[in-house]
Protein backbone atom coordinates (compact mmCIF):
# COMPACT_ATOMS: atom_id res chain seq x y z
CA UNK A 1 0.00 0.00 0.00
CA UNK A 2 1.04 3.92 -0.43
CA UNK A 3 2.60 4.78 2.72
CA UNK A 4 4.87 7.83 4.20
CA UNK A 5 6.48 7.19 7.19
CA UNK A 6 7.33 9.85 9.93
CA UNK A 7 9.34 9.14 13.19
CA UNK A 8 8.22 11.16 16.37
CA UNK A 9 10.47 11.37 19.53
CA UNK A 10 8.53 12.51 22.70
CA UNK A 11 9.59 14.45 25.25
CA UNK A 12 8.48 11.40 27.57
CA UNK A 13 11.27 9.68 26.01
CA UNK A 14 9.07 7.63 23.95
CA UNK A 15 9.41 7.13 20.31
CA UNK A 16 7.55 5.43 17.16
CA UNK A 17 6.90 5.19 14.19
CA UNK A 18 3.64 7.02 12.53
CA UNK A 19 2.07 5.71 9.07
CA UNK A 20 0.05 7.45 6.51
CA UNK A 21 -1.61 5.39 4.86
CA UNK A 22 -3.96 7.26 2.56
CA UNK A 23 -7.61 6.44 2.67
CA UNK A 24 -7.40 3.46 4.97
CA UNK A 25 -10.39 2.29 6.29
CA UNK A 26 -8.50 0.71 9.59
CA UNK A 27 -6.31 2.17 12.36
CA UNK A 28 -3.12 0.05 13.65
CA UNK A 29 -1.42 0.12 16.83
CA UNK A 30 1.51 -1.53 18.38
CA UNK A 31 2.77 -0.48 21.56
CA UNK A 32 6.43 -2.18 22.51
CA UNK A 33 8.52 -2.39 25.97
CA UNK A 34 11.69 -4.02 26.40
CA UNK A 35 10.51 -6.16 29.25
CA UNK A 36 10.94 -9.53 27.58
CA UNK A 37 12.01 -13.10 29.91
CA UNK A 38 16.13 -11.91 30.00
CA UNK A 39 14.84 -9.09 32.78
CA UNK A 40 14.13 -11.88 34.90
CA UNK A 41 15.71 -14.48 37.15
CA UNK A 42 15.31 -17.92 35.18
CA UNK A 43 13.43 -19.59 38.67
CA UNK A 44 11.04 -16.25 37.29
CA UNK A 45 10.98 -16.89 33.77
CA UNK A 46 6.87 -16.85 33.27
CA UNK A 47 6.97 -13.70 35.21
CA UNK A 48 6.78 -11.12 32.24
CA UNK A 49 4.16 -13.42 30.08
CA UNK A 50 2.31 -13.65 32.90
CA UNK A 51 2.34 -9.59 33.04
CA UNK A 52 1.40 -9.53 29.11
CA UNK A 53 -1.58 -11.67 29.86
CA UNK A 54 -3.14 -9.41 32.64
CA UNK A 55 -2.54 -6.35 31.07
CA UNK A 56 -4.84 -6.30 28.56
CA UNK A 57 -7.80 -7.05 31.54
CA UNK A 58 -8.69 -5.07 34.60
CA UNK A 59 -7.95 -1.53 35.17
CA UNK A 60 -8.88 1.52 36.30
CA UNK A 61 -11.35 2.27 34.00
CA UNK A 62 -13.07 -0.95 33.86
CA UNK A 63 -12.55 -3.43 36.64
CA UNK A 64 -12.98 -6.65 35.04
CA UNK A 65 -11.04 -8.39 31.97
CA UNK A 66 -14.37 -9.66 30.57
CA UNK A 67 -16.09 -6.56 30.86
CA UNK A 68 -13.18 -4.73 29.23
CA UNK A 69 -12.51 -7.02 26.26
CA UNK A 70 -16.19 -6.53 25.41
CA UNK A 71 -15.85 -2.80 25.46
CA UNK A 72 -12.94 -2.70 23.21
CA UNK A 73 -14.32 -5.68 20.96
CA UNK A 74 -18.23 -4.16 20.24
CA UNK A 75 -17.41 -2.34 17.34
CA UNK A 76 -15.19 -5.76 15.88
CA UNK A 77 -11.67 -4.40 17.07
CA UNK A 78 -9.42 -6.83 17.36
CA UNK A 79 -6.39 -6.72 20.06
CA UNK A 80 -3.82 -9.15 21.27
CA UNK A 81 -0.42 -9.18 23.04
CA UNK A 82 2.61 -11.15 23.09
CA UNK A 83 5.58 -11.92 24.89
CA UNK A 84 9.26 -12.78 23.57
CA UNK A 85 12.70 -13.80 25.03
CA UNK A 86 13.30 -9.93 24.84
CA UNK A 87 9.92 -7.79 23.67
CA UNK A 88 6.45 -7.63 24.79
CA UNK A 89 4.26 -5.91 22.44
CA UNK A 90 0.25 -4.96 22.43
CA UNK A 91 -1.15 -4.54 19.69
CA UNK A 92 -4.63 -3.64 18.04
CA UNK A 93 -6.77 -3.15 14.99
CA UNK A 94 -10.12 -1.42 14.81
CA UNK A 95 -12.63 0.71 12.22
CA UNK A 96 -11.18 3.79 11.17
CA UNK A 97 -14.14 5.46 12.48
CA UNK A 98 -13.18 4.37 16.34
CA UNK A 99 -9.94 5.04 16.23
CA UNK A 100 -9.59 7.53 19.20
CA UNK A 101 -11.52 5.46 21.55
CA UNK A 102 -9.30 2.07 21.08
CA UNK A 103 -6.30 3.84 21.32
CA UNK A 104 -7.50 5.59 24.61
CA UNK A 105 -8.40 2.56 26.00
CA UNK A 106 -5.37 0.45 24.56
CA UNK A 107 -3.35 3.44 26.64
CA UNK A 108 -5.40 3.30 29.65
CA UNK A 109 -4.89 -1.03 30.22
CA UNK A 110 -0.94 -0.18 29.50
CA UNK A 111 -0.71 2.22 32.08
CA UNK A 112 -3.15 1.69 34.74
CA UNK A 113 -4.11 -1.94 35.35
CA UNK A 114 -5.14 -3.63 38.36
CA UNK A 115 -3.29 -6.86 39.01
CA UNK A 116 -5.90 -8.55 40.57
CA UNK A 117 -5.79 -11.53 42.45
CA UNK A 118 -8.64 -13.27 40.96
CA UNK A 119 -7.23 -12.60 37.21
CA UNK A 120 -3.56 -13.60 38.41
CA UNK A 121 -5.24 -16.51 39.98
CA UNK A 122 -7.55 -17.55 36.26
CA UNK A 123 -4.59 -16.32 33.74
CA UNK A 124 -2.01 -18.61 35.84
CA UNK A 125 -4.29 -21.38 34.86
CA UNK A 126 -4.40 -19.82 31.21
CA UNK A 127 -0.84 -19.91 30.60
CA UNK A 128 -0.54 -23.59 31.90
CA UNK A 129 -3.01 -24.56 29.13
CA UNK A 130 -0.83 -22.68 26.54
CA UNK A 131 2.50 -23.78 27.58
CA UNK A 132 1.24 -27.29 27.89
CA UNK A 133 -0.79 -26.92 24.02
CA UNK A 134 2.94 -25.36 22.94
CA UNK A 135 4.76 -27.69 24.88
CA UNK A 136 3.07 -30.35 21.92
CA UNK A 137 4.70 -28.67 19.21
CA UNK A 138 8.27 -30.85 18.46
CA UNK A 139 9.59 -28.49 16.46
CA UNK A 140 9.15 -25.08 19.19
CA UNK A 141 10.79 -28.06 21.84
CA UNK A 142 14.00 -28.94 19.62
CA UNK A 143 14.32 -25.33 18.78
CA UNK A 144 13.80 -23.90 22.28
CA UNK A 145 16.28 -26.39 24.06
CA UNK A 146 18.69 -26.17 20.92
CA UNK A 147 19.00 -22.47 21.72
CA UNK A 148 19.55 -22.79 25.18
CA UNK A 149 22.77 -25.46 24.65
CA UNK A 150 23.95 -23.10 22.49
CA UNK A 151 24.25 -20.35 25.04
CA UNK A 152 21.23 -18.38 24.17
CA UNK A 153 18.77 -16.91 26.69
CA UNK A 154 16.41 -19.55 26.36
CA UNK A 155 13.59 -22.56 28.23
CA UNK A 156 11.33 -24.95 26.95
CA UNK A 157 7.99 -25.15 27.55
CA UNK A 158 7.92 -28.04 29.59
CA UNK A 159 10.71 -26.14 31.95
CA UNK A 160 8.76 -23.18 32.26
CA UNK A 161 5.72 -25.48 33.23
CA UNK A 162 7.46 -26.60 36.41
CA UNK A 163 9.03 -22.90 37.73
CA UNK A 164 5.39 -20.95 36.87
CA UNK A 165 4.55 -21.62 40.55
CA UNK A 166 7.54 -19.21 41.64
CA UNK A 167 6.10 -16.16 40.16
CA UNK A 168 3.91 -14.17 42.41
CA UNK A 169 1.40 -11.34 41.80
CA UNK A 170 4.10 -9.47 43.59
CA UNK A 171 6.75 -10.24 41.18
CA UNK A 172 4.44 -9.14 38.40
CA UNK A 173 4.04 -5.69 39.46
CA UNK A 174 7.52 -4.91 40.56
CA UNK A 175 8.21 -6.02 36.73
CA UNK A 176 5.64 -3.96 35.60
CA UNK A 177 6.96 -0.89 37.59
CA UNK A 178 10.28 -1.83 36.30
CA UNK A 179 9.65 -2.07 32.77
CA UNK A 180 6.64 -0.30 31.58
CA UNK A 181 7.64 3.62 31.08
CA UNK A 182 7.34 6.25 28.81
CA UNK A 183 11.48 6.24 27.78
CA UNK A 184 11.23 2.29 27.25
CA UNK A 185 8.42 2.78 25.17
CA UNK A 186 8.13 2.23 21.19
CA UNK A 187 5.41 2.05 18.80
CA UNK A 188 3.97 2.09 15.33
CA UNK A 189 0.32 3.21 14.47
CA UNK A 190 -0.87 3.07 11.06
CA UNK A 191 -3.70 4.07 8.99
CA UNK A 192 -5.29 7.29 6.89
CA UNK A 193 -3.41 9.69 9.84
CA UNK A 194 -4.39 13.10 8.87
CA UNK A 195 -2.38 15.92 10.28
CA UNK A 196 -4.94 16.73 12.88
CA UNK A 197 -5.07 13.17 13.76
CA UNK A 198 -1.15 12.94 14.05
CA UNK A 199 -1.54 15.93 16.65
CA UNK A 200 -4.02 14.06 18.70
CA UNK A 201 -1.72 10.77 19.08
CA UNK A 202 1.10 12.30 19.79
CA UNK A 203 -0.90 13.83 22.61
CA UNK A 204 -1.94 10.93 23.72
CA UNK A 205 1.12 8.86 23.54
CA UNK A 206 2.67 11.79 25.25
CA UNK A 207 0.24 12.30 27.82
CA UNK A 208 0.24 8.34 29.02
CA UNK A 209 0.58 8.10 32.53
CA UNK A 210 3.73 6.03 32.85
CA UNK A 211 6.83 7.16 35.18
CA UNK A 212 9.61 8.73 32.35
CA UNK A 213 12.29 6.07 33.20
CA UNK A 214 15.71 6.45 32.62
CA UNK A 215 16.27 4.48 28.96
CA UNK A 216 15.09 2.45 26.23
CA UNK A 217 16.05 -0.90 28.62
CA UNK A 218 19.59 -2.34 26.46
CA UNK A 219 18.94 -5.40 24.64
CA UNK A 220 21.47 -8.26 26.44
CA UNK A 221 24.55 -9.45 24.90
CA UNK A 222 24.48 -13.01 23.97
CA UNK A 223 27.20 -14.81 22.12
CA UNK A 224 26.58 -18.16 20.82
CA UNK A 225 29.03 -21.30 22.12
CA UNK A 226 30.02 -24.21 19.45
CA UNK A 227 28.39 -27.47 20.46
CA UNK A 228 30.85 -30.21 20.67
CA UNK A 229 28.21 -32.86 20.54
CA UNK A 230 24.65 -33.21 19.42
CA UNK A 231 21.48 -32.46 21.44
CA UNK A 232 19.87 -35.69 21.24
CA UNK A 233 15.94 -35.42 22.87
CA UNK A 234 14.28 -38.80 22.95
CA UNK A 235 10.90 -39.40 22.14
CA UNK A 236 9.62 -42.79 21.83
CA UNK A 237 6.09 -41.40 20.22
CA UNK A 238 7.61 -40.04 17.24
CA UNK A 239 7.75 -42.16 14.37
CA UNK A 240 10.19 -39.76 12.11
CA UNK A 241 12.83 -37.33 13.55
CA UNK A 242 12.91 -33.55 13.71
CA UNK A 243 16.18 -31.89 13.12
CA UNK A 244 17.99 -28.22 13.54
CA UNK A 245 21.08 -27.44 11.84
CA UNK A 246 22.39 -24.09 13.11
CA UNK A 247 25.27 -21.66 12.23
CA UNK A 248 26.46 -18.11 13.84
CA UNK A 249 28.93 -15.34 13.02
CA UNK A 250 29.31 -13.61 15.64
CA UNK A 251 29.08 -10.19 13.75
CA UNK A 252 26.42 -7.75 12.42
CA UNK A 253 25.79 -7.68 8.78
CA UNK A 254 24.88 -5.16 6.49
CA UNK A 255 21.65 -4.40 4.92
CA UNK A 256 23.32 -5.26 1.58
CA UNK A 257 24.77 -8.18 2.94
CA UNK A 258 20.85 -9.42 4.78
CA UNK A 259 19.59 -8.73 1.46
CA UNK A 260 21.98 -11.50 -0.11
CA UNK A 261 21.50 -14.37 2.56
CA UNK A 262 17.38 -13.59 1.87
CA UNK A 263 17.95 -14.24 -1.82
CA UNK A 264 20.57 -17.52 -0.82
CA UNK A 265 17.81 -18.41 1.64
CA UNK A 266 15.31 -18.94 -0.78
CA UNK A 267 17.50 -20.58 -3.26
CA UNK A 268 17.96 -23.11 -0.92
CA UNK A 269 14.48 -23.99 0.46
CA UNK A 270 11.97 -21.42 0.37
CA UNK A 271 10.26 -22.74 -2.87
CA UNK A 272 9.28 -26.48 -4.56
CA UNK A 273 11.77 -25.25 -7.30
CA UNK A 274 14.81 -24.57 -4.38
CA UNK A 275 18.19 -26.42 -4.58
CA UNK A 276 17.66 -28.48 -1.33
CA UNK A 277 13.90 -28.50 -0.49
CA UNK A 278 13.35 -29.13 -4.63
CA UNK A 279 15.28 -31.54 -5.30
CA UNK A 280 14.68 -33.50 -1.76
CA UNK A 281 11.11 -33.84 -2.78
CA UNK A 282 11.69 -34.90 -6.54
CA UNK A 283 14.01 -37.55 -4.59
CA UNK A 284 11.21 -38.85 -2.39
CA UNK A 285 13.22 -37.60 0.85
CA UNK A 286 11.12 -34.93 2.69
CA UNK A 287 7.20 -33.88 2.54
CA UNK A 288 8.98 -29.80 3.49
CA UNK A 289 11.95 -28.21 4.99
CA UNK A 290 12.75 -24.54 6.30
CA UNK A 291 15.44 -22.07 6.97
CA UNK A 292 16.31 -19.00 7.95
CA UNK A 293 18.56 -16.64 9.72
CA UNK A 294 18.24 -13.34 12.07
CA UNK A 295 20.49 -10.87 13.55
CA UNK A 296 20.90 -10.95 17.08
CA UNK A 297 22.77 -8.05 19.27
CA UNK A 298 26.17 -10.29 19.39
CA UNK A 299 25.81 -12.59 16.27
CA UNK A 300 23.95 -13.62 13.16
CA UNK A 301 22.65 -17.14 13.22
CA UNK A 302 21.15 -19.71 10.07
CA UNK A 303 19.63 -22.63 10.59
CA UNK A 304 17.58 -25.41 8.79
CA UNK A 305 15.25 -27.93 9.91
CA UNK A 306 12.76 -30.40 8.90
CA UNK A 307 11.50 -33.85 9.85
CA UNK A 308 12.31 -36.70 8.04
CA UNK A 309 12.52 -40.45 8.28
CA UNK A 310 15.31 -42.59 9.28
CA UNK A 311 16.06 -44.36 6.10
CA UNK A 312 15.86 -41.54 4.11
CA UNK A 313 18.19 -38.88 6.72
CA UNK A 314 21.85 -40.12 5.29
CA UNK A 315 20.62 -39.12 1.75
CA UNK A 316 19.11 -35.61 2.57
CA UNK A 317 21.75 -34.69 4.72
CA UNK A 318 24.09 -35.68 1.72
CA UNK A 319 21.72 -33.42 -0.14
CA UNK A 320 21.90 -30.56 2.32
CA UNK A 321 25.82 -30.33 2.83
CA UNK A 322 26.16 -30.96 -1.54
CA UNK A 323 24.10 -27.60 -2.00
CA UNK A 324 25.25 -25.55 1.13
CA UNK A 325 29.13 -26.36 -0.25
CA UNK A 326 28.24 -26.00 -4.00
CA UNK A 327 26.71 -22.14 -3.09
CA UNK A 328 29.81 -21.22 -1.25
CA UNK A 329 31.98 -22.63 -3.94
CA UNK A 330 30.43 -19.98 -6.42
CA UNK A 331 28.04 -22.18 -8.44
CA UNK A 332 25.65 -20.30 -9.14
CA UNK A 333 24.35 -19.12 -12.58
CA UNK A 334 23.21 -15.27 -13.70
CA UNK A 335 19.94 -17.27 -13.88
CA UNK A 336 20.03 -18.51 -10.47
CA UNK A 337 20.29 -14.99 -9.06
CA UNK A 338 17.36 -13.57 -11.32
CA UNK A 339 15.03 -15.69 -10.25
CA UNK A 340 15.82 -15.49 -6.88
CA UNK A 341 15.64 -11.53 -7.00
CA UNK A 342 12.20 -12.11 -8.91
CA UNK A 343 10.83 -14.35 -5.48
CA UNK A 344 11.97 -11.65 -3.59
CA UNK A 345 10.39 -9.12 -5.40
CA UNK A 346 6.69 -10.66 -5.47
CA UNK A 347 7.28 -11.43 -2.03
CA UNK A 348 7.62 -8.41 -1.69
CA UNK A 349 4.71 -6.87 -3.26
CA UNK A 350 2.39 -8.88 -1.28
CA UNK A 351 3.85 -8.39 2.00
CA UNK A 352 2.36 -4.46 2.16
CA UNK A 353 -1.41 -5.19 0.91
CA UNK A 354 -2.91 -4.24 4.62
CA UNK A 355 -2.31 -1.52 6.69
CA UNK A 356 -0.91 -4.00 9.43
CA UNK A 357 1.05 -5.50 6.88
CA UNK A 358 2.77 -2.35 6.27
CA UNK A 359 3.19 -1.58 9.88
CA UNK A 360 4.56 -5.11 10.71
CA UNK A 361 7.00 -4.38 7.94
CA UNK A 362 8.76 -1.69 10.07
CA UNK A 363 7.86 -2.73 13.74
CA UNK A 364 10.13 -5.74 14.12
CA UNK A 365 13.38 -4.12 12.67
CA UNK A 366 12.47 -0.85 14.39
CA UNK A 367 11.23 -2.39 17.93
CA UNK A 368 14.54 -4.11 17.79
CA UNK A 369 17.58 -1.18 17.00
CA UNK A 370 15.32 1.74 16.13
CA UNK A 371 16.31 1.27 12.56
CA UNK A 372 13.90 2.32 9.25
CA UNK A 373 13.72 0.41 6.96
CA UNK A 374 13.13 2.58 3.73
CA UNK A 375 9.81 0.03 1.86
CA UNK A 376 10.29 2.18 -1.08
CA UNK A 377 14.25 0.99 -1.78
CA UNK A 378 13.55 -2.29 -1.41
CA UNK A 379 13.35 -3.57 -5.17
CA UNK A 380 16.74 -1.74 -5.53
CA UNK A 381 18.51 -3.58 -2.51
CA UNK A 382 17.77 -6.53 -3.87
CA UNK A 383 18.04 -6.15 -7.65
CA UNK A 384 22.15 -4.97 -6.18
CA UNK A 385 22.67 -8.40 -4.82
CA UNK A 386 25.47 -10.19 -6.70
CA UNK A 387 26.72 -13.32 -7.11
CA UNK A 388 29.95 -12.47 -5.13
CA UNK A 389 28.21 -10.70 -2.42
CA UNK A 390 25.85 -13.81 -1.96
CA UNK A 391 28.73 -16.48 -1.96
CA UNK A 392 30.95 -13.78 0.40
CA UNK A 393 27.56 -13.80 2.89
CA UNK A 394 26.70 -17.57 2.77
CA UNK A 395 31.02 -18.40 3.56
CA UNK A 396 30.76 -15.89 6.02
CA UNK A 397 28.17 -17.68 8.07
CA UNK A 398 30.74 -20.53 8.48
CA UNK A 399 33.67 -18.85 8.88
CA UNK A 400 33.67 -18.45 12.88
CA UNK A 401 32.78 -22.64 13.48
CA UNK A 402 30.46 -21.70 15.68
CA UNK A 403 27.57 -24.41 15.32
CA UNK A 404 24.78 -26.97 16.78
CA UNK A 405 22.92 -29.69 15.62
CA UNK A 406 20.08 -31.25 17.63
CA UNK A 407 17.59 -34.32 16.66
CA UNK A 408 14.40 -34.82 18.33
CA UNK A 409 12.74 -38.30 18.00
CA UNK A 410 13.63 -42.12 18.56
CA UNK A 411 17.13 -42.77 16.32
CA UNK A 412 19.47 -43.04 18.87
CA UNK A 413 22.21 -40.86 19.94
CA UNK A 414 24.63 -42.72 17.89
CA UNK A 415 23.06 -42.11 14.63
CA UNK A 416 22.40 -38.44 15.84
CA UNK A 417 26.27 -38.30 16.42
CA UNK A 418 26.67 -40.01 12.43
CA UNK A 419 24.32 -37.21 11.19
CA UNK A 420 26.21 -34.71 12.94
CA UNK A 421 28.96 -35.87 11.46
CA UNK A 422 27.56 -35.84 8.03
CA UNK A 423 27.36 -31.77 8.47
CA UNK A 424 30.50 -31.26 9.86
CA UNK A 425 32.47 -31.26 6.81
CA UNK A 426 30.26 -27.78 6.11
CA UNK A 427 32.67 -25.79 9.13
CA UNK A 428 35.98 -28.23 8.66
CA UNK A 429 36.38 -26.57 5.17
CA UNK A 430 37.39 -23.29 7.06
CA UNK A 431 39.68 -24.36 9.64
């Protein structure tokens, strides 16, 4: 969608993001505090998702969750809230023609709820359900415990079932208190914002009764640790295997350079047509397969994962190291760069049809280092990608030998270690 994007810096000491988007019929808001699980002690992990989920209930205005989420849905708004190892973030949609009243009362559960006992009490019992539905999910466990062997900030679901009784209604407000002012405050709102409009959120954001705070809370340092072994989790129940290959640099790449491992990315498995994922399903090996990589404060990590049965693991891991080494040797064709820059591009184009599409397109990067990304330069980042910047990228991911491997499923650690194995060759070739 058309879109112009102005950045606002309060003199609270919040700061956001606001999006004209011309003619919208829909208003979007995210509101983001640093006040993720690593402000925590780990015996308090569930503390701050605990927090998320009574936020959005009681509060001064309206004493009772029920009563409030029917107030702020009667109209068909929508709003939500999540919690991350480092973020929590509320967000909401509504009308265009209601815009003012869901923001006011987004602002007033943000800065003046009630804790109660009875909704502590009824959302502990909520999360348990969650966890325990999540805790289901064998790919979220492998990944979760994968991260936390390789040094990351980082539970599972089933560990976070067993400390949720340490966190008290007490420790939720003292991490409210602690987290939730105006200076570690972010946000994005989006829709047709007038400049009348733009003067009345800014007053509001401005006005929201939240202490000032010192900073926008610092993001922790984590550096990744090479695994010397494979993370081997046995289940009996599981038929196949799931499987994470992972790889860091411990460095911060350029936009030019996250541009190229996007377009290598999706070479490799994004499409039925990719060099790994393609050619492991004309072989018969593997119903799907992902990847993907992210910048973190102290590294840049890749991974790739899929499930996959026993008798067919040797050959797509074969498969998997073949491609990975053939990329970094330079073979690639003029051809195989054009269409990946073509995926990109139509990926692209449908990624800013909605005004929250356009808005999520901006929050993440900005909620995380307060950078803008400029939507409009996008086609020419990635029509400058060339072949030697995308073999340069994909080496450099391997350079440091920083890596883990983890299996989830009944094979055995010994043919986990023979897998692991199998990959290895992928870091050797830069010692």
């Amino acid at each position: 969608m058309k879109h112009v994007v102005k950045e606002v810096k309060l003199k609270n000491g919040s700061a956001g993001l606001l999006i004209h988007v011309p003619d919208a019929s829909v208003m979007t808001f995210e509101i983001n505090f640093r006040a993720g699980e690593y402000l925590v002690e780990r015996d308090k992990w569930e503390t701050a998702h605990l927090m998320e989920h009574m936020l959005l209930g009681a509060n001064q205005k309206i004493r009772n969750a029920r009563a409030f989420q029917a107030e702020f849905e009667k109209n068909g708004a929508y709003s939500n809230a999540s919690t991350s190892t480092y973020h929590i973030t509320y967000e909401a949609e509504c009308a265009d023609f209601e815009w003012d009243r869901i923001l006011e009362l987004l602002l007033i559960a943000i800065s003046k709820p009630l804790f109660l006992e009875t909704e502590f009490e009824a959302e502990v019992g909520n999360v348990r359900e969650e966890l325990t539905g999540r805790s289901n999910n064998h790919f979220r466990h492998l990944s979760l415990a994968l991260r936390e062997a390789e040094g990351f900030l980082a539970l599972t679901d089933q560990a976070r079932l067993k400390l949720m009784g340490n966190v008290t209604l007490d420790d939720i407000r003292t991490h409210y208190k602690k987290t939730h002012t105006s200076a570690n405050m972010r946000f994005v709102v989006a829709g047709d914002l007038s400049d009348e409009r733009v003067k009345q959120i800014e007053r509001k954001l401005l006005t929201i009764e939240l202490p000032d705070g010192k900073e926008h809370t610092p993001l922790p340092l984590e550096v990744p640790v090479a695994m010397k072994k494979p993370l081997y989790i046995h289940r009996a129940e599981v038929e196949n295997f799931y499987f994470y290959i992972d790889t860091f640099k411990c460095a911060e790449l350029t936009d030019g350079e996250l541009d190229a491992l996007g377009l290598v990315n999706s070479m490799l498995t994004e499409t039925l047509a990719s060099r790994i994922l393609g050619k492991a399903r004309e072989k018969g090996l593997v119903y799907s397969m992902g990847s993907g990589f992210g910048q973190l404060t102290a590294s840049i990590g890749w991974w790739f994962g899929a499930q996959v049965r026993q008798e067919n693991a040797k050959a797509l891991f074969k498969l998997i190291v073949d491609e990975i080494m053939a990329l970094r040797n330079g073979q690639l064709t003029t051809q195989d760069i054009e269409e990946a820059k073509q995926y990109a591009l139509g990926r692209y184009q449908r990624s800013g049809q909605t005004v929250g599409g356009t808005a999520d397109g901006y929050s993440g990067r900005y909620f995380w280092d307060g950078h803008i990304d400029d939507y409009y330069k996008v086609p020419e980042r990635i029509n400058a990608v060339t072949k030697e910047i995308a073999v340069a990228t994909a080496n450099k991911l391997f350079e440091d030998g920083i890596w883990g491997f983890g299996v989830l499923g009944a094979c055995g650690k010994e043919f986990a270690e023979e897998l692991r194995l199998a990959v290895a060759p992928l870091w050797q070739a830069e010692e």
